[in-house]
N, C-alpha and C. Protein backbone atom coordinates (compact mmCIF):
# COMPACT_ATOMS: atom_id res chain seq x y z
N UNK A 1 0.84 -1.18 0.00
CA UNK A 1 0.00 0.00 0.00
C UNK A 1 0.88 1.23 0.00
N UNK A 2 0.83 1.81 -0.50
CA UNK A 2 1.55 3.12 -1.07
C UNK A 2 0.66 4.24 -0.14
N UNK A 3 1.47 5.56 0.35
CA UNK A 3 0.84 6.38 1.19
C UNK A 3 -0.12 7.43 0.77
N UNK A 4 -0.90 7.01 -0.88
CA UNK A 4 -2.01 7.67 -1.20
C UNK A 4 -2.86 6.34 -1.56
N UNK A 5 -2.65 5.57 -1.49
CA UNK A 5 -3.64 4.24 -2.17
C UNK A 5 -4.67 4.00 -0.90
N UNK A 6 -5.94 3.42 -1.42
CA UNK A 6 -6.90 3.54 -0.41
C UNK A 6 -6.22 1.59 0.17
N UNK A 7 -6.99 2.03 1.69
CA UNK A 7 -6.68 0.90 2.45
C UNK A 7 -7.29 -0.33 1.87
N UNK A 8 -7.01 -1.55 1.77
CA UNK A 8 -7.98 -2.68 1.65
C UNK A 8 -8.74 -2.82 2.88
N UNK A 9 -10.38 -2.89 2.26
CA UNK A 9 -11.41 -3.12 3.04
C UNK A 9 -11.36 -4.50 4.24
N UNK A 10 -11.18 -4.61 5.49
CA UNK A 10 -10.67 -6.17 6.17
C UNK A 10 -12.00 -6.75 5.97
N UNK A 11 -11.24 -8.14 5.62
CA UNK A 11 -12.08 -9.28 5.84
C UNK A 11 -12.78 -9.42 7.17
N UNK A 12 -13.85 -10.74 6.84
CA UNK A 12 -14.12 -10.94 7.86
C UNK A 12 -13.09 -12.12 8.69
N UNK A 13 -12.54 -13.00 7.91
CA UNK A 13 -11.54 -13.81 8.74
C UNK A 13 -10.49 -12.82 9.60
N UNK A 14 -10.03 -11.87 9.25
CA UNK A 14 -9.08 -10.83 9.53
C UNK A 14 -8.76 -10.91 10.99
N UNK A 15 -7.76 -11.34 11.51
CA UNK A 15 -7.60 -11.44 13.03
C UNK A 15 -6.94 -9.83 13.27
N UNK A 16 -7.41 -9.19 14.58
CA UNK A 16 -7.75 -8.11 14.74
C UNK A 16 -6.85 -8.25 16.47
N UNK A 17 -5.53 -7.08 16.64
CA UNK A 17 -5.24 -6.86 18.13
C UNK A 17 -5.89 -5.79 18.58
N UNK A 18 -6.13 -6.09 19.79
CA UNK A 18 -6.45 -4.94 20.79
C UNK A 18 -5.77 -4.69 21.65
N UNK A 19 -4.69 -4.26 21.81
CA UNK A 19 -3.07 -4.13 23.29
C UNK A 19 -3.73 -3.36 24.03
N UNK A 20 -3.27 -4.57 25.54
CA UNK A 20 -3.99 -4.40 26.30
C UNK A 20 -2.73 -3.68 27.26
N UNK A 21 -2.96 -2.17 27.73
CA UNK A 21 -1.58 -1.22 28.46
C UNK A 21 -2.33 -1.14 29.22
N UNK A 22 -3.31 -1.68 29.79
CA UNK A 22 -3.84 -1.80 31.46
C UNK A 22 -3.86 -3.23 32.42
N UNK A 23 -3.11 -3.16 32.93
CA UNK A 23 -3.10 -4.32 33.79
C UNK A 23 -4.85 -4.82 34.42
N UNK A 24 -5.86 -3.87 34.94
CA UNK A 24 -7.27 -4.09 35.43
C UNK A 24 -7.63 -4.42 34.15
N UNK A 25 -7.79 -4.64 32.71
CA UNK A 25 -8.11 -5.50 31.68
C UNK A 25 -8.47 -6.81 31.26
N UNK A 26 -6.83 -7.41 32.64
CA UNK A 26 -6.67 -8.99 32.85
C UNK A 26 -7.22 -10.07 34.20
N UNK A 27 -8.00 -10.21 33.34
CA UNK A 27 -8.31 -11.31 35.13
C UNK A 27 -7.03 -12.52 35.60
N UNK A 28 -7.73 -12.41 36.61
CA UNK A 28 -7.04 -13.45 37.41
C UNK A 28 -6.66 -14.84 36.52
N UNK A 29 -7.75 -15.13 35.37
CA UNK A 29 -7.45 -16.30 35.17
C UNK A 29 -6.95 -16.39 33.91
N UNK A 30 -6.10 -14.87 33.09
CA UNK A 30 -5.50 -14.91 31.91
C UNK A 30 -7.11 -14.56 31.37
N UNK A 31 -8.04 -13.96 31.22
CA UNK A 31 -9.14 -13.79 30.50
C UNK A 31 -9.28 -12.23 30.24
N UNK A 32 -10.00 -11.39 29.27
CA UNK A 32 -9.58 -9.90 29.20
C UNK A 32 -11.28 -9.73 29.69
N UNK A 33 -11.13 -8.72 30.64
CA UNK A 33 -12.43 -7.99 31.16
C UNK A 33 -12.61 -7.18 29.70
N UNK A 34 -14.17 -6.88 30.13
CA UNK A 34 -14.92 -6.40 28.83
C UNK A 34 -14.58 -4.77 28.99
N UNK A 35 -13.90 -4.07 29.92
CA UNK A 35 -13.36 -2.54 29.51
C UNK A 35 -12.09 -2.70 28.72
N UNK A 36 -11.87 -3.80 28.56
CA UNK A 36 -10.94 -3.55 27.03
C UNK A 36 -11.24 -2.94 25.85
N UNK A 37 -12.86 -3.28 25.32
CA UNK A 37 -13.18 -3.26 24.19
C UNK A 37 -14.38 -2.29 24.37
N UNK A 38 -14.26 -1.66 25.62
CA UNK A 38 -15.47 -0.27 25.93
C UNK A 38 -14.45 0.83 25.10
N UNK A 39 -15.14 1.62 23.95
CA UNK A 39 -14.57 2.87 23.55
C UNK A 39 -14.79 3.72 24.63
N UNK A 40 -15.68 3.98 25.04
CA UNK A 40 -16.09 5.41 25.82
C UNK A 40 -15.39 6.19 26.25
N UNK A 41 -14.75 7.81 26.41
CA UNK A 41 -15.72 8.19 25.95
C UNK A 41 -15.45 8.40 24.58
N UNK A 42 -14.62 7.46 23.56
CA UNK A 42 -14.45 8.40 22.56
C UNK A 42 -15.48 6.89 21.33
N UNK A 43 -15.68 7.52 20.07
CA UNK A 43 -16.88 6.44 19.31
C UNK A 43 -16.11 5.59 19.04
N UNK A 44 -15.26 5.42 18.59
CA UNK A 44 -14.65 4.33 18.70
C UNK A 44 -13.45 3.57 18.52
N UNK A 45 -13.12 2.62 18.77
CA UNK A 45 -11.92 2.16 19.96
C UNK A 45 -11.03 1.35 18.58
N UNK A 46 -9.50 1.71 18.97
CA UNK A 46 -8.46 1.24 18.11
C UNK A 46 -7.90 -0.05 18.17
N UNK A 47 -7.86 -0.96 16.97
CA UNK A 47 -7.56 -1.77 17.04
C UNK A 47 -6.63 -2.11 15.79
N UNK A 48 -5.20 -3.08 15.72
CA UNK A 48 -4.11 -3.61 14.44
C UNK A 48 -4.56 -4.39 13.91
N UNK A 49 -4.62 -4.41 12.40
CA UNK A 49 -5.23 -5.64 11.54
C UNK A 49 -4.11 -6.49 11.74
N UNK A 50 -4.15 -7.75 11.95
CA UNK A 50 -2.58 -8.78 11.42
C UNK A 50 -2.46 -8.84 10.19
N UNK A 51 -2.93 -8.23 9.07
CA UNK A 51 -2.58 -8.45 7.96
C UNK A 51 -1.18 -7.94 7.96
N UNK A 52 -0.57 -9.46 7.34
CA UNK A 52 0.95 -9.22 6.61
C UNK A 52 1.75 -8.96 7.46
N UNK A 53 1.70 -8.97 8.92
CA UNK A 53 2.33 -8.84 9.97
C UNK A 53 3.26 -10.03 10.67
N UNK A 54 4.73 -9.94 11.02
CA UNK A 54 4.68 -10.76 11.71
C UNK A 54 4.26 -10.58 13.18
N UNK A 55 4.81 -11.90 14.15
CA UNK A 55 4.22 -11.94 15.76
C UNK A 55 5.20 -10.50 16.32
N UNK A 56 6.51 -10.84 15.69
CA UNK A 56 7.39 -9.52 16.33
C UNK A 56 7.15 -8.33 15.58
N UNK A 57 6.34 -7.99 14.44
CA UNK A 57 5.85 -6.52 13.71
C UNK A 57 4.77 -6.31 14.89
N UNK A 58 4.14 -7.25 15.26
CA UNK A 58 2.97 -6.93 16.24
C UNK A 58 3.17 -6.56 17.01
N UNK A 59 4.20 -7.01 17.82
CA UNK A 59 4.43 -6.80 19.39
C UNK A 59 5.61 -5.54 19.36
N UNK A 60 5.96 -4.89 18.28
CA UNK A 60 6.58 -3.52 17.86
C UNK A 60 5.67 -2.53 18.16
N UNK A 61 4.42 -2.88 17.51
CA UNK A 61 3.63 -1.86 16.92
C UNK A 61 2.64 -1.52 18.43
N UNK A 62 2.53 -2.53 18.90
CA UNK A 62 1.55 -2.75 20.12
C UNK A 62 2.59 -1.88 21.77
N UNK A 63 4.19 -2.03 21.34
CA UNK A 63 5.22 -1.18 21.72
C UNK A 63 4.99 0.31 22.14
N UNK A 64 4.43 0.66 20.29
CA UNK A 64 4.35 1.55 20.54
C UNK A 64 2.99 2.50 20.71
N UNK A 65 2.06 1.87 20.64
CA UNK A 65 0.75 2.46 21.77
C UNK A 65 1.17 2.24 22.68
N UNK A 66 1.56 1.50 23.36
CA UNK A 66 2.14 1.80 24.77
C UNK A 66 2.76 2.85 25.24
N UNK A 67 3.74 2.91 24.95
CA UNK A 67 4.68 4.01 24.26
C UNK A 67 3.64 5.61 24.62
N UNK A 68 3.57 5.37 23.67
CA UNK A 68 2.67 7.19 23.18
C UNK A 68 1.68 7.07 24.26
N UNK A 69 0.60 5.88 24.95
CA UNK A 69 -0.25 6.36 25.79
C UNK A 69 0.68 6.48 27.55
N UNK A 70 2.68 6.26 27.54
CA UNK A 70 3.03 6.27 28.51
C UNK A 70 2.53 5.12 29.51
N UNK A 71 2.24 4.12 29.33
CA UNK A 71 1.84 2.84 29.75
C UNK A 71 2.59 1.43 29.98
N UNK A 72 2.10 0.50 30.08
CA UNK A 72 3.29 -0.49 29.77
C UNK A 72 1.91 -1.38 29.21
N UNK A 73 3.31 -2.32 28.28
CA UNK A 73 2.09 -2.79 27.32
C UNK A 73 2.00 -4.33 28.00
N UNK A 74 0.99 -4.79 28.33
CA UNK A 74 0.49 -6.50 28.99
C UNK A 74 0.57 -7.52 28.08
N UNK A 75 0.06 -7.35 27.00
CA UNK A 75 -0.10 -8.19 26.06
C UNK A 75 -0.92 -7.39 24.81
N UNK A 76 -1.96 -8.61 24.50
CA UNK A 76 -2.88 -8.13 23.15
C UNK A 76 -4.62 -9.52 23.39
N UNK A 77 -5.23 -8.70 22.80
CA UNK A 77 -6.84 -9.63 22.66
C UNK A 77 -6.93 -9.67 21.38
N UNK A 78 -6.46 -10.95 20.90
CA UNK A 78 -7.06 -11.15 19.05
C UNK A 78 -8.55 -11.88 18.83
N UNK A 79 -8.87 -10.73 18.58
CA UNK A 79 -10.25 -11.45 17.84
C UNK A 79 -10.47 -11.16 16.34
N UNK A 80 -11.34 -12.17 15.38
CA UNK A 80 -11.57 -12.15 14.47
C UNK A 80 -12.76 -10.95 14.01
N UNK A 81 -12.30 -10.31 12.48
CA UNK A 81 -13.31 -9.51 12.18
C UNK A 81 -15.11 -9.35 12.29
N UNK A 82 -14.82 -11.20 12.26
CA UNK A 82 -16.44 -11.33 11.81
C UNK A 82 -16.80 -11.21 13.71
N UNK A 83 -16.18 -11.37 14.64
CA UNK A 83 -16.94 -11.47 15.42
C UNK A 83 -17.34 -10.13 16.60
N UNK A 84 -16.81 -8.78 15.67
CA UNK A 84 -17.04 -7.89 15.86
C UNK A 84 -18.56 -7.38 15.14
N UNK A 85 -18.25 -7.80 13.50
CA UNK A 85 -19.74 -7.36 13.51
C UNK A 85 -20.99 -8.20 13.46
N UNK A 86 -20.36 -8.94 14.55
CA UNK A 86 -21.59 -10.40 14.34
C UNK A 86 -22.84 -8.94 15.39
N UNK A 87 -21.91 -8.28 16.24
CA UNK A 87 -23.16 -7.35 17.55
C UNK A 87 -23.17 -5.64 16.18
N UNK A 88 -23.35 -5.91 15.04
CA UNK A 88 -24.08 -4.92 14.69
C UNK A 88 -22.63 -3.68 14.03
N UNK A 89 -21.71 -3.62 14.94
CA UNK A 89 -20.46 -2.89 14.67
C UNK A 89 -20.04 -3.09 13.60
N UNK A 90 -18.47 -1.93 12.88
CA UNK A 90 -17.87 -2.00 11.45
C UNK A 90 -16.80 -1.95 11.78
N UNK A 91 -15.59 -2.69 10.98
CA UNK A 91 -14.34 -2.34 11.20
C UNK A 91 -13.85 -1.65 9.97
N UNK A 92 -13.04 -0.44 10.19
CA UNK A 92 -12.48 0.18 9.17
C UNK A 92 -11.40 0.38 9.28
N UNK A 93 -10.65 0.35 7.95
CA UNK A 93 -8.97 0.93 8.05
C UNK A 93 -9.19 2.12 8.20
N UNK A 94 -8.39 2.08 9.01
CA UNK A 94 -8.04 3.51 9.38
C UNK A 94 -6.25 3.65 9.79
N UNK A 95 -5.44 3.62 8.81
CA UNK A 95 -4.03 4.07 9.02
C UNK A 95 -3.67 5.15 9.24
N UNK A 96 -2.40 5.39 10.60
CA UNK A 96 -1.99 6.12 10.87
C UNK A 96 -0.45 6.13 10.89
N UNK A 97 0.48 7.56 10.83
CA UNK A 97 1.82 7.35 11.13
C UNK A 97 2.44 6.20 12.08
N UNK A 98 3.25 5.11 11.42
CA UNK A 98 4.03 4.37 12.21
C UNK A 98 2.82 2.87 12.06
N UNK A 99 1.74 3.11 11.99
CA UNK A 99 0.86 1.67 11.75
C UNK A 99 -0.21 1.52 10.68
N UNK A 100 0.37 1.26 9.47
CA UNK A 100 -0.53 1.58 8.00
C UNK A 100 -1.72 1.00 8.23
N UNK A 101 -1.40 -0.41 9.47
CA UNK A 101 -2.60 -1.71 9.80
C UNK A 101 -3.74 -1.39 10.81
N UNK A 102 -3.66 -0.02 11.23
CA UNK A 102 -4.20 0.10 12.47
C UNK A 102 -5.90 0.35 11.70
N UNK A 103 -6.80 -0.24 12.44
CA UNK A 103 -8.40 0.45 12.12
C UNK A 103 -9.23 0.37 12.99
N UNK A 104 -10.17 1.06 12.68
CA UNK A 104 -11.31 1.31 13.66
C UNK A 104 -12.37 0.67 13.46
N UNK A 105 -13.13 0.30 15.46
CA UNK A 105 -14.27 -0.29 15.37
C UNK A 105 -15.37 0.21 15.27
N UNK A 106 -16.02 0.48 14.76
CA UNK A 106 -17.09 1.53 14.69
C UNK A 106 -18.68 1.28 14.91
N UNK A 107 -19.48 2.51 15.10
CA UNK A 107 -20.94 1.80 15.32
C UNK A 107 -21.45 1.69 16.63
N UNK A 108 -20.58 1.98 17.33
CA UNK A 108 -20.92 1.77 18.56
C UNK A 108 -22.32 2.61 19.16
N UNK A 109 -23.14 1.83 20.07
CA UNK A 109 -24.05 2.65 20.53
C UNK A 109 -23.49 3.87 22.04
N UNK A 110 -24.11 4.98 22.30
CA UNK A 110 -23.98 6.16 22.43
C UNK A 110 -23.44 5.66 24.00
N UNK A 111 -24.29 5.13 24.27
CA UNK A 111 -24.43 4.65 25.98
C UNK A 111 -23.20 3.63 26.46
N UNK A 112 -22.58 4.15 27.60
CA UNK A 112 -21.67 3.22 27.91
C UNK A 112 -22.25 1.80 28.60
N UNK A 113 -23.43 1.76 28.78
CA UNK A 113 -23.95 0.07 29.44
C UNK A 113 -24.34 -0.55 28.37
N UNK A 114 -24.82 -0.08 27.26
CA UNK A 114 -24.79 -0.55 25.93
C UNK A 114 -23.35 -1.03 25.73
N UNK A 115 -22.44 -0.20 25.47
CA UNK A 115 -21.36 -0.60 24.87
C UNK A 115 -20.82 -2.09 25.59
N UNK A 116 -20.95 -1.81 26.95
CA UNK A 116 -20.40 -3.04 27.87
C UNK A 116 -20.97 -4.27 27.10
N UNK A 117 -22.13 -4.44 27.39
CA UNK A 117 -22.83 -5.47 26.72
C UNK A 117 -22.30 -6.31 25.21
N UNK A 118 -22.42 -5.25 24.40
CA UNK A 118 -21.57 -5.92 23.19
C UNK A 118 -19.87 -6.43 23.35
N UNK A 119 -18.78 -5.23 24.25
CA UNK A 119 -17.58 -5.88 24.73
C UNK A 119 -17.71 -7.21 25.44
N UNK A 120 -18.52 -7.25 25.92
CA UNK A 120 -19.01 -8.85 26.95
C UNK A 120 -18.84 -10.13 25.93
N UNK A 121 -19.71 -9.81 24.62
CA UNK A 121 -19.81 -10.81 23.62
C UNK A 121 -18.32 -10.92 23.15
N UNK A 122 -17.79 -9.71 22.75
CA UNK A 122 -16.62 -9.54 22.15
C UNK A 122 -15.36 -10.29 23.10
N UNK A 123 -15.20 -10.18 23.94
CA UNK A 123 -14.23 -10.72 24.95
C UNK A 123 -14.66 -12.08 25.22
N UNK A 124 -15.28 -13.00 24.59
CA UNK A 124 -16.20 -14.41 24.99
C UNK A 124 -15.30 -14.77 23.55
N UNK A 125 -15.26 -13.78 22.47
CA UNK A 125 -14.11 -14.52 21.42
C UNK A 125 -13.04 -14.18 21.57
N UNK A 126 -12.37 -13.72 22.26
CA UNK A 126 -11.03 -13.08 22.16
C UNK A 126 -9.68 -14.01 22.74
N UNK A 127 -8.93 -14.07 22.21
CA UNK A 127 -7.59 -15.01 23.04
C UNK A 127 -6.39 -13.80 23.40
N UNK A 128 -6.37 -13.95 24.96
CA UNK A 128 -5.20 -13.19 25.64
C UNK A 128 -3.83 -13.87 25.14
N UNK A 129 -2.86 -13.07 24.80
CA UNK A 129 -1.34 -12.92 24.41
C UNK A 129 -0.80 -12.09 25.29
N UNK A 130 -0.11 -12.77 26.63
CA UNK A 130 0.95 -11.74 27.39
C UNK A 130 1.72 -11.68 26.59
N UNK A 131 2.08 -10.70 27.22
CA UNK A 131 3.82 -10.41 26.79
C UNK A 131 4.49 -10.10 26.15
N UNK A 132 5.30 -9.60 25.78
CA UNK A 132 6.22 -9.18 24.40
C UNK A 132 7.08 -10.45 24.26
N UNK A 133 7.40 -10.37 22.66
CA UNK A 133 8.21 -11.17 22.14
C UNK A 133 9.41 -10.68 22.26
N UNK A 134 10.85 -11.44 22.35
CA UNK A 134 12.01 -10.53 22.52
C UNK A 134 12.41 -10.07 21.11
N UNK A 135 13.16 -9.41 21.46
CA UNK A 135 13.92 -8.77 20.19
C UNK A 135 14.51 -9.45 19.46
N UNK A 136 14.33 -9.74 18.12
CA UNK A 136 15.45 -11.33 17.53
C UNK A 136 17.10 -10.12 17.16
């Protein structure tokens, strides 16, 4: 993708990170609480396509949201495209400096007990990844 070419639209297979730079995210039993995937208050919440990525491009990129939000990064929640808009939501590319892969979830309803509700579903597909990979 060249830095005027439009993004490719993600699939629905499309496995999707969400880096998780809050430790209260992770339960006790390695499982991600559903304020991972609450936007509020902003519409909606950032997430890395894996397209074309490797495990260590990921755990760079996931670096550096950490990074910029001054955080430390825990891991990541991969879930698949489709099972974002199985509750009604859109995922869009949306690239930014430093992550061409990064896009947004969109659609979200207005209300934050709404939103919980659909993160609830969303975190029922999601698989926790501690940790960073080392540096090869």
């Amino acid at each position: 993708m060249t830095e005027h070419s439009e993004p490719d639209r993600v699939t629905d297979d499309e496995q999707l990170a969400r880096y998780i730079v809050t430790g209260r995210w992770i339960r006790s039993d390695q499982t991600i609480r559903p304020d991972a995937f609450i936007p509020h208050p902003y519409p909606d919440l950032s997430v890395t396509r894996h397209k074309s990525l490797s495990e260590q491009e990921l755990w760079r990129v996931g670096k550096g949201v950490a990074d910029a939000a001054a955080k430390a990064l825990h891991g990541r929640a991969d879930v698949r495209a489709s099972a974002v808009r199985r509750y009604t939501l859109e995922v869009e590319p949306d690239p930014v400096r430093g992550n061409p892969n990064h896009a947004s979830i969109v659609g979200w309803p207005v209300e934050k007990p709404a939103q919980k509700i659909i993160a609830q579903q969303i975190v029922a597909d999601c698989k926790f990844i501690r940790g960073l990979v080392p540096e090869a």
